[in-house]
N, C-alpha and C. Protein backbone atom coordinates (compact mmCIF):
# COMPACT_ATOMS: atom_id res chain seq x y z
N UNK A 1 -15.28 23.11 34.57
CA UNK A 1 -15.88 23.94 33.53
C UNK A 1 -15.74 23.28 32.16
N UNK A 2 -15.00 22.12 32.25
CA UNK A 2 -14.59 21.75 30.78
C UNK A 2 -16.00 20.82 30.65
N UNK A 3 -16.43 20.06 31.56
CA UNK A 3 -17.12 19.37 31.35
C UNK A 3 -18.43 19.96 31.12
N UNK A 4 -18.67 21.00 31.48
CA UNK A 4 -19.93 22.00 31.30
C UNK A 4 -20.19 22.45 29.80
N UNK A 5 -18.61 22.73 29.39
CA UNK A 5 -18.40 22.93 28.38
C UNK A 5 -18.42 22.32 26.68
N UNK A 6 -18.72 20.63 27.48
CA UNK A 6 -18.53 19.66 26.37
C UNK A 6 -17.15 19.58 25.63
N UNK A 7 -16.04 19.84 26.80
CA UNK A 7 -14.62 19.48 26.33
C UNK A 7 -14.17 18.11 26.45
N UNK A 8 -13.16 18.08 25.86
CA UNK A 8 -12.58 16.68 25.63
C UNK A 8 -11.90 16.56 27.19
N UNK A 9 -11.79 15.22 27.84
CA UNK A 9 -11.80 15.22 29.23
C UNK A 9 -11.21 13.29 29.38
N UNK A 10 -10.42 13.17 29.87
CA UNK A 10 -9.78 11.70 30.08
C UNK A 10 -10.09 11.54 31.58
N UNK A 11 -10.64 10.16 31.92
CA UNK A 11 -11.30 9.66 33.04
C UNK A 11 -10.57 8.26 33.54
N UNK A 12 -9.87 8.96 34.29
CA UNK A 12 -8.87 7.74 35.07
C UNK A 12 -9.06 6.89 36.25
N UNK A 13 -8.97 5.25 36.28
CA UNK A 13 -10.03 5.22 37.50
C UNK A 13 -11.62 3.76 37.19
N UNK A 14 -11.62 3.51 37.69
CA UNK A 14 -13.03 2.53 38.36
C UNK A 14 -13.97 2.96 37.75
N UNK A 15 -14.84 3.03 37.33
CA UNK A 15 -16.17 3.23 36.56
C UNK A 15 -15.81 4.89 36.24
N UNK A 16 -14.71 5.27 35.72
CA UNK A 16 -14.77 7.03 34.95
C UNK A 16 -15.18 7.00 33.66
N UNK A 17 -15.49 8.06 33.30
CA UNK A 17 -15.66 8.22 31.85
C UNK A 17 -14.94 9.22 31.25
N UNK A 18 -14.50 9.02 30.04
CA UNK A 18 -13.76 9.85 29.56
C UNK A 18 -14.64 10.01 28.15
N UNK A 19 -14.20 11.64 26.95
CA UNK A 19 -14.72 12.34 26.38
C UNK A 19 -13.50 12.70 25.33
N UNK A 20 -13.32 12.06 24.72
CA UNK A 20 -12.12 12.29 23.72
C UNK A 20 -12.23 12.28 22.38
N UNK A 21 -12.18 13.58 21.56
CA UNK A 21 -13.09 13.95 20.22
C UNK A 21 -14.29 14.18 20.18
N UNK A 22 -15.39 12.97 19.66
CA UNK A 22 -16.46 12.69 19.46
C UNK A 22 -17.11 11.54 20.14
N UNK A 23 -15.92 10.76 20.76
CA UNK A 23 -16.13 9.60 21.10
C UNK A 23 -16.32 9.25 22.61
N UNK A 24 -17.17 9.02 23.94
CA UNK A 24 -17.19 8.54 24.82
C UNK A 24 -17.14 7.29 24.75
N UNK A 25 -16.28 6.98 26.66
CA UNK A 25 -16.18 5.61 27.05
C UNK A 25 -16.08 5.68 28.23
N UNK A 26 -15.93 4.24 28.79
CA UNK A 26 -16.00 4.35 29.95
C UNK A 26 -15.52 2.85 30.72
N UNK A 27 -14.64 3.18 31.68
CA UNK A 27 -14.13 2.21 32.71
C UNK A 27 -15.10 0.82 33.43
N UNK A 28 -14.41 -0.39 33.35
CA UNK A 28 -15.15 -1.65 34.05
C UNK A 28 -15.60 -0.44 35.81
N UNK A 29 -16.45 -1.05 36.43
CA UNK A 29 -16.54 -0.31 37.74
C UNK A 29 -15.88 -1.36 38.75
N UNK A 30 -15.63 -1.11 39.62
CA UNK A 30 -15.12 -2.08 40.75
C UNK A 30 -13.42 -1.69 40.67
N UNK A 31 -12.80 -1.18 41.86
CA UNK A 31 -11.13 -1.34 41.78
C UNK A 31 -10.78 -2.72 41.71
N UNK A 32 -10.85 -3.57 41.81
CA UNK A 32 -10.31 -5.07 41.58
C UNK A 32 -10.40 -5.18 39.96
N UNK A 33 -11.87 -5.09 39.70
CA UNK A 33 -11.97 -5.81 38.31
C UNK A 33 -11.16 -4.80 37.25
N UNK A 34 -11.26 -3.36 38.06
CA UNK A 34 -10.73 -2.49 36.98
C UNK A 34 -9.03 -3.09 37.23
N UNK A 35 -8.26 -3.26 38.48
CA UNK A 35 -6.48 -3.58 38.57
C UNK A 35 -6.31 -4.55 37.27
N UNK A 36 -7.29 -5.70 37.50
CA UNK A 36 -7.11 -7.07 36.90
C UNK A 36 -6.81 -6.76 35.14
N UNK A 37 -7.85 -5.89 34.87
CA UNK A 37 -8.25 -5.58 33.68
C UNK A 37 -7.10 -4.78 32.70
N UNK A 38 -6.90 -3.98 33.80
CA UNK A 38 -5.61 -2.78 33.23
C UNK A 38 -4.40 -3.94 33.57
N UNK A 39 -4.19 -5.04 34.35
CA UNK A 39 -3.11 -5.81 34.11
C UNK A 39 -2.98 -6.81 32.89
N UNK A 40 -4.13 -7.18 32.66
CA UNK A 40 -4.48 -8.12 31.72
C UNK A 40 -4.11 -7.95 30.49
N UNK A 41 -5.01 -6.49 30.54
CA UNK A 41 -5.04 -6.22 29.23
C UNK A 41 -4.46 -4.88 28.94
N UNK A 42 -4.12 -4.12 30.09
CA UNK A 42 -3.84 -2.87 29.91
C UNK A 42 -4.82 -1.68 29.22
N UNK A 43 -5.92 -2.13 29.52
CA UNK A 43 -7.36 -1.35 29.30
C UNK A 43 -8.34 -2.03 30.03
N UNK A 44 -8.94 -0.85 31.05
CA UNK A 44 -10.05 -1.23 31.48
C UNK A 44 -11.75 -0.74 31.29
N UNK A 45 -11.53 -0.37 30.05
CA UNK A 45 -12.66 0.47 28.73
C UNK A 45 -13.37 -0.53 28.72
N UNK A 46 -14.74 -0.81 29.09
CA UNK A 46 -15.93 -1.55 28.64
C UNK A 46 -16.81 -1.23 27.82
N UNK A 47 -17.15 0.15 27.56
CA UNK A 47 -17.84 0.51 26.19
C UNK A 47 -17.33 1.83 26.03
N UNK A 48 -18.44 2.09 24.54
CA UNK A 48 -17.66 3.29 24.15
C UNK A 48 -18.88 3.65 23.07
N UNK A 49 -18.92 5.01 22.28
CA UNK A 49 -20.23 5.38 21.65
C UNK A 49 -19.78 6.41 21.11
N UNK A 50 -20.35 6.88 20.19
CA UNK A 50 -20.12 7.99 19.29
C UNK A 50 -21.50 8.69 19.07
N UNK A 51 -21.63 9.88 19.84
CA UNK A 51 -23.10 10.11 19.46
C UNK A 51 -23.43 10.94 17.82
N UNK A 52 -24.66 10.96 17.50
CA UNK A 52 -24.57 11.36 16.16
C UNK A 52 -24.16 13.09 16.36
N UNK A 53 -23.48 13.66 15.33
CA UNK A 53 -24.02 15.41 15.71
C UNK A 53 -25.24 15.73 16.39
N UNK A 54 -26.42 15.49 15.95
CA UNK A 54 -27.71 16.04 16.53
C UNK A 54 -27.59 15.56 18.03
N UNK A 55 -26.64 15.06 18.32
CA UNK A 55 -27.22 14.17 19.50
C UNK A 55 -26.32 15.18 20.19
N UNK A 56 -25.13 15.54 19.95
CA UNK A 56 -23.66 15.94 20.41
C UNK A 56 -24.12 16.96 20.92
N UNK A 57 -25.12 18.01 19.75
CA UNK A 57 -25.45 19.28 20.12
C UNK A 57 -26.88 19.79 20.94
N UNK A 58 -27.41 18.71 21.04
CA UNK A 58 -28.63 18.65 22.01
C UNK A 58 -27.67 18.62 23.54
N UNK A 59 -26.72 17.88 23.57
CA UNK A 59 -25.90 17.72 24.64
C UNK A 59 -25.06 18.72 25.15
N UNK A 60 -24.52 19.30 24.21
CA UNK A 60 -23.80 20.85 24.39
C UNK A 60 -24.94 21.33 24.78
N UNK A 61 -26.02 21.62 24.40
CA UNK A 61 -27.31 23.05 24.76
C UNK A 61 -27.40 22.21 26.36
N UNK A 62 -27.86 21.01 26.70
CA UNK A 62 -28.21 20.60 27.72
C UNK A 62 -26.96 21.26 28.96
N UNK A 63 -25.30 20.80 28.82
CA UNK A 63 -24.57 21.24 29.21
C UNK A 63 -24.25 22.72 29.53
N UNK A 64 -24.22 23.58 28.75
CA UNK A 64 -24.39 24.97 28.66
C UNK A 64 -25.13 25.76 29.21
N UNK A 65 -26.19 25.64 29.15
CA UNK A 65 -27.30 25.97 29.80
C UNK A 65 -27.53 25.97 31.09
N UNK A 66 -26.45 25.11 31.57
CA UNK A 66 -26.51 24.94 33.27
C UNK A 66 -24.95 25.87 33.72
N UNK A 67 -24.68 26.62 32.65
CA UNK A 67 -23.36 28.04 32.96
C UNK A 67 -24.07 29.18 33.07
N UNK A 68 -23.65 29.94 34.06
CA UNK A 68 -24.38 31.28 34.58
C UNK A 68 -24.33 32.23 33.03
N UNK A 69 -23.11 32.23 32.44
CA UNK A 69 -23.51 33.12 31.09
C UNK A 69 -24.02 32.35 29.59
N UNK A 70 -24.32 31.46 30.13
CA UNK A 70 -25.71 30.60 29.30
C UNK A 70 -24.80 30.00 28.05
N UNK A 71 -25.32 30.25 26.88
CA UNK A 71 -24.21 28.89 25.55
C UNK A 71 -24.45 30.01 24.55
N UNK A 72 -23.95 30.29 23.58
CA UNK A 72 -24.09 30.63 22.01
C UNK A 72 -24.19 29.42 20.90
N UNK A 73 -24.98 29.94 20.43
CA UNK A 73 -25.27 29.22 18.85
C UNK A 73 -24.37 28.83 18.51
N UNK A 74 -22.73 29.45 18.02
CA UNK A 74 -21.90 29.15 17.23
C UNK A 74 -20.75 28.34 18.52
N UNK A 75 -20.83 28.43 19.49
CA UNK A 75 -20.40 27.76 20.32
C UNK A 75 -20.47 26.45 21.06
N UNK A 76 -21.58 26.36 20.51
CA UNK A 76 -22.28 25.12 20.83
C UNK A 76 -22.06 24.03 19.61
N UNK A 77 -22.23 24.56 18.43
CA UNK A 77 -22.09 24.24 17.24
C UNK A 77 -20.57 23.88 17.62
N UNK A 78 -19.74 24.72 17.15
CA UNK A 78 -18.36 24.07 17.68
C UNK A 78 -17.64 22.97 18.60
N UNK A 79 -18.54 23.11 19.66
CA UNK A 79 -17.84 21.99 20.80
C UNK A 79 -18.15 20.99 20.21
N UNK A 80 -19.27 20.88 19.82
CA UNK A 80 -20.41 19.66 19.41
C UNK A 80 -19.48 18.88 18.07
N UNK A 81 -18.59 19.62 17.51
CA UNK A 81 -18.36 19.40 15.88
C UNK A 81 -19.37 19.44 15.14
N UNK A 82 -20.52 20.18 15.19
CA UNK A 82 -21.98 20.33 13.93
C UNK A 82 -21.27 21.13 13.19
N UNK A 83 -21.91 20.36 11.89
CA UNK A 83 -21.47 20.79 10.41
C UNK A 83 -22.57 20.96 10.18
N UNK A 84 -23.61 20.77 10.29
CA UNK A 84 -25.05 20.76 9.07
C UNK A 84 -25.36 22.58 8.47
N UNK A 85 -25.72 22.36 7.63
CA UNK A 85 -26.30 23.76 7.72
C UNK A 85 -26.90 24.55 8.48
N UNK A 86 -28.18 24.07 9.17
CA UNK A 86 -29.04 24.40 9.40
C UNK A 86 -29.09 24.16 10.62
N UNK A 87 -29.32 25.04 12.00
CA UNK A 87 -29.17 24.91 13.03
C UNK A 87 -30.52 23.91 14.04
N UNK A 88 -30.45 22.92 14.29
CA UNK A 88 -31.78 22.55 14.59
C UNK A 88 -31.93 22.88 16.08
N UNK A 89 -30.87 23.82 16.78
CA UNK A 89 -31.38 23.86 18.58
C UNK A 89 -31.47 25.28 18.01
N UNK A 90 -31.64 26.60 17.77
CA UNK A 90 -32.32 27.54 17.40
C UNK A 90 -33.68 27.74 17.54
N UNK A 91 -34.07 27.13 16.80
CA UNK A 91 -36.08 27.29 16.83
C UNK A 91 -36.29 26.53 18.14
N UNK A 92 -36.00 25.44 18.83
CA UNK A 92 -35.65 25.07 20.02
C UNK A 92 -35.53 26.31 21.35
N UNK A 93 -34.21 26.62 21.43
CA UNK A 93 -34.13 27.91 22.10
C UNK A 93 -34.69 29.07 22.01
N UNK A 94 -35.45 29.55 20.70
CA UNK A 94 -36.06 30.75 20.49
C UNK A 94 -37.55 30.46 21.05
N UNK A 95 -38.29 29.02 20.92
CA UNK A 95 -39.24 28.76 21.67
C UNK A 95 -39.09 28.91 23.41
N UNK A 96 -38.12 28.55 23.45
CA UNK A 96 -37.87 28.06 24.82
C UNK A 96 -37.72 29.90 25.25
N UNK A 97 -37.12 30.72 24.93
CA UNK A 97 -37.39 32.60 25.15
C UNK A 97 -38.85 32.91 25.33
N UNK A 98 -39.17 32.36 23.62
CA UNK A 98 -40.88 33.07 23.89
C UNK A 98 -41.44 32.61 25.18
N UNK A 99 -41.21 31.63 26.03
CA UNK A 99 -41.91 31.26 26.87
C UNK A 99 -41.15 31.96 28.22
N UNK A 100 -40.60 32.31 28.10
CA UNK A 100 -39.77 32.82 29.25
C UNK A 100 -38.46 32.37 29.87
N UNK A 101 -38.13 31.55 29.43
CA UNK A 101 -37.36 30.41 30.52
C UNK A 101 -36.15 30.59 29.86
N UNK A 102 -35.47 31.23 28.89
CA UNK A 102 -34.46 31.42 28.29
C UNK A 102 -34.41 33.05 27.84
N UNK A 103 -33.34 34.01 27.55
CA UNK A 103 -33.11 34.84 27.35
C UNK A 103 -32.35 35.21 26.57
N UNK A 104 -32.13 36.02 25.36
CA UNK A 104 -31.33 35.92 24.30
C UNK A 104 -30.47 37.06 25.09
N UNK A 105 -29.16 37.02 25.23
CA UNK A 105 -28.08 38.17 25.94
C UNK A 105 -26.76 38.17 24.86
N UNK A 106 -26.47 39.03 24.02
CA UNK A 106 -25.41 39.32 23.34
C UNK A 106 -25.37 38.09 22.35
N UNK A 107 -25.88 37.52 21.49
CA UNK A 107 -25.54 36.29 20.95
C UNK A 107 -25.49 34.52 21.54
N UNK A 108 -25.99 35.14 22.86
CA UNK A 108 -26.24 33.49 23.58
C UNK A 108 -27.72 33.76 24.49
N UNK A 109 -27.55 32.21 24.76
CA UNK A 109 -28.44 32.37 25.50
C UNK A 109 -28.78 31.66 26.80
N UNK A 110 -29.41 32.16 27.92
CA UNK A 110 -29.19 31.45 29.36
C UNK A 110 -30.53 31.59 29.89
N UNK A 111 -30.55 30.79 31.01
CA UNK A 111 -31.58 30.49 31.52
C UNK A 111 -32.11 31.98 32.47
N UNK A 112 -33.40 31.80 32.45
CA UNK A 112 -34.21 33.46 33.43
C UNK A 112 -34.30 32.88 35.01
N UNK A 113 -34.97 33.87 35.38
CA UNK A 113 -34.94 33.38 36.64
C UNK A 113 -36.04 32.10 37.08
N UNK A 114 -36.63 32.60 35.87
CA UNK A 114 -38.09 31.74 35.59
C UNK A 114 -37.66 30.11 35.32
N UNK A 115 -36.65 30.02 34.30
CA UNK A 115 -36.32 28.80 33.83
C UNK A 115 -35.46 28.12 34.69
N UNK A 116 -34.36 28.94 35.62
CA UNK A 116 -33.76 28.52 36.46
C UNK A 116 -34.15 26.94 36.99
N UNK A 117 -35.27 27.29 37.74
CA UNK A 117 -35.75 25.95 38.41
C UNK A 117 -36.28 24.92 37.61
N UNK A 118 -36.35 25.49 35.99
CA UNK A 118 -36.65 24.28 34.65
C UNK A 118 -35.37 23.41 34.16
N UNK A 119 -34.74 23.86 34.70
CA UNK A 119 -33.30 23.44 33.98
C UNK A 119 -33.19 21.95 33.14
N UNK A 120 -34.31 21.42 34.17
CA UNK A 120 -34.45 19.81 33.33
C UNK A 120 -34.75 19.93 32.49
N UNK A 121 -36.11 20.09 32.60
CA UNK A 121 -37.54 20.33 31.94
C UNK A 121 -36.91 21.05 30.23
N UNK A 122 -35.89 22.25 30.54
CA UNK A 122 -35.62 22.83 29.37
C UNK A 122 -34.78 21.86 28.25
N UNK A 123 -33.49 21.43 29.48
CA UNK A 123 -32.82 20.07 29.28
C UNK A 123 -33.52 19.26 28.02
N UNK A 124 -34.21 18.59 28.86
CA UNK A 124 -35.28 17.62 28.12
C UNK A 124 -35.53 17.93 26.82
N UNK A 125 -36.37 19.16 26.30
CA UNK A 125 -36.70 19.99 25.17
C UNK A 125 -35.84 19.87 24.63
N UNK A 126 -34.71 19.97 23.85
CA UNK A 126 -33.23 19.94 23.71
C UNK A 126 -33.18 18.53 23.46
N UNK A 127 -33.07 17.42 24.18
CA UNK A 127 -32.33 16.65 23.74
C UNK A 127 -33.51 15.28 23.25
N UNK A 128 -35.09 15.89 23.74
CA UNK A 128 -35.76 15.09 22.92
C UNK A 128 -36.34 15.53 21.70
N UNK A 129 -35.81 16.91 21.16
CA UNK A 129 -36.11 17.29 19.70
C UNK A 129 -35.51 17.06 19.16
N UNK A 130 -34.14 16.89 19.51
CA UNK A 130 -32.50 17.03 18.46
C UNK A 130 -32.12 15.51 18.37
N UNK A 131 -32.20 14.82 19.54
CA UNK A 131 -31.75 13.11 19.15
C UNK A 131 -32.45 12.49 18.23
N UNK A 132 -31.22 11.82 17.30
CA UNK A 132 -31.62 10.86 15.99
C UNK A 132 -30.80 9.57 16.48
């Protein structure tokens, strides 16, 4: 659930990835090259990335959205660390209602039965409006 959640998450292991702050990374793949690596050098981290906010929180909505009691605005905002003013997955999700495929329930919002089987498709919407 943490990972659904866009929590911070340490990935131990052969090609894992781990989620710590703002920052992803991720393990050489192969158990050999990863032993050698963590002997060598005592890190077997081959890259690593910082996505921008917009990107963080297109990723939270993408994540969320696939939880039976769907994501909130200010929750999403949070995991994500968004500071901006101005919410840019809002008009996003409120489109994504008018059409059916999302449902506003108590301050969040989740997928219908309709959108269910969109989950990509909604996905997608989300993270190709919000990435900079």
């Amino acid at each position: 659930m943490n990972y659904w959640r866009n929590g911070t998450y340490l990935g131990i292991g052969p090609s894992a990835v781990s989620k710590l702050g703002t920052t992803r990374s991720g393990n050489i793949k192969g158990t050999g090259s990863y032993v050698r690596a963590m002997r060598q050098k005592g890190s077997a981290r081959t890259w690593a990335e910082t996505p921008t906010p917009e990107n963080r929180l297109a990723e939270t909505w993408w994540l969320g959205l696939r939880l039976r009691e769907g994501l909130g605005a200010e929750e999403a905002r949070a995991a994500a660390g968004f500071e901006g003013l101005e919410d840019p997955a809002l008009p996003i999700a409120e489109e994504l209602a008018a059409l059916g495929l999302l449902e506003p329930i108590a301050n969040r919002f989740r997928l219908t039965p309709r959108g269910l089987p969109l989950a990509d498709w909604v996905a997608k919407r989300f993270l190709e409006r919000m990435r900079r």
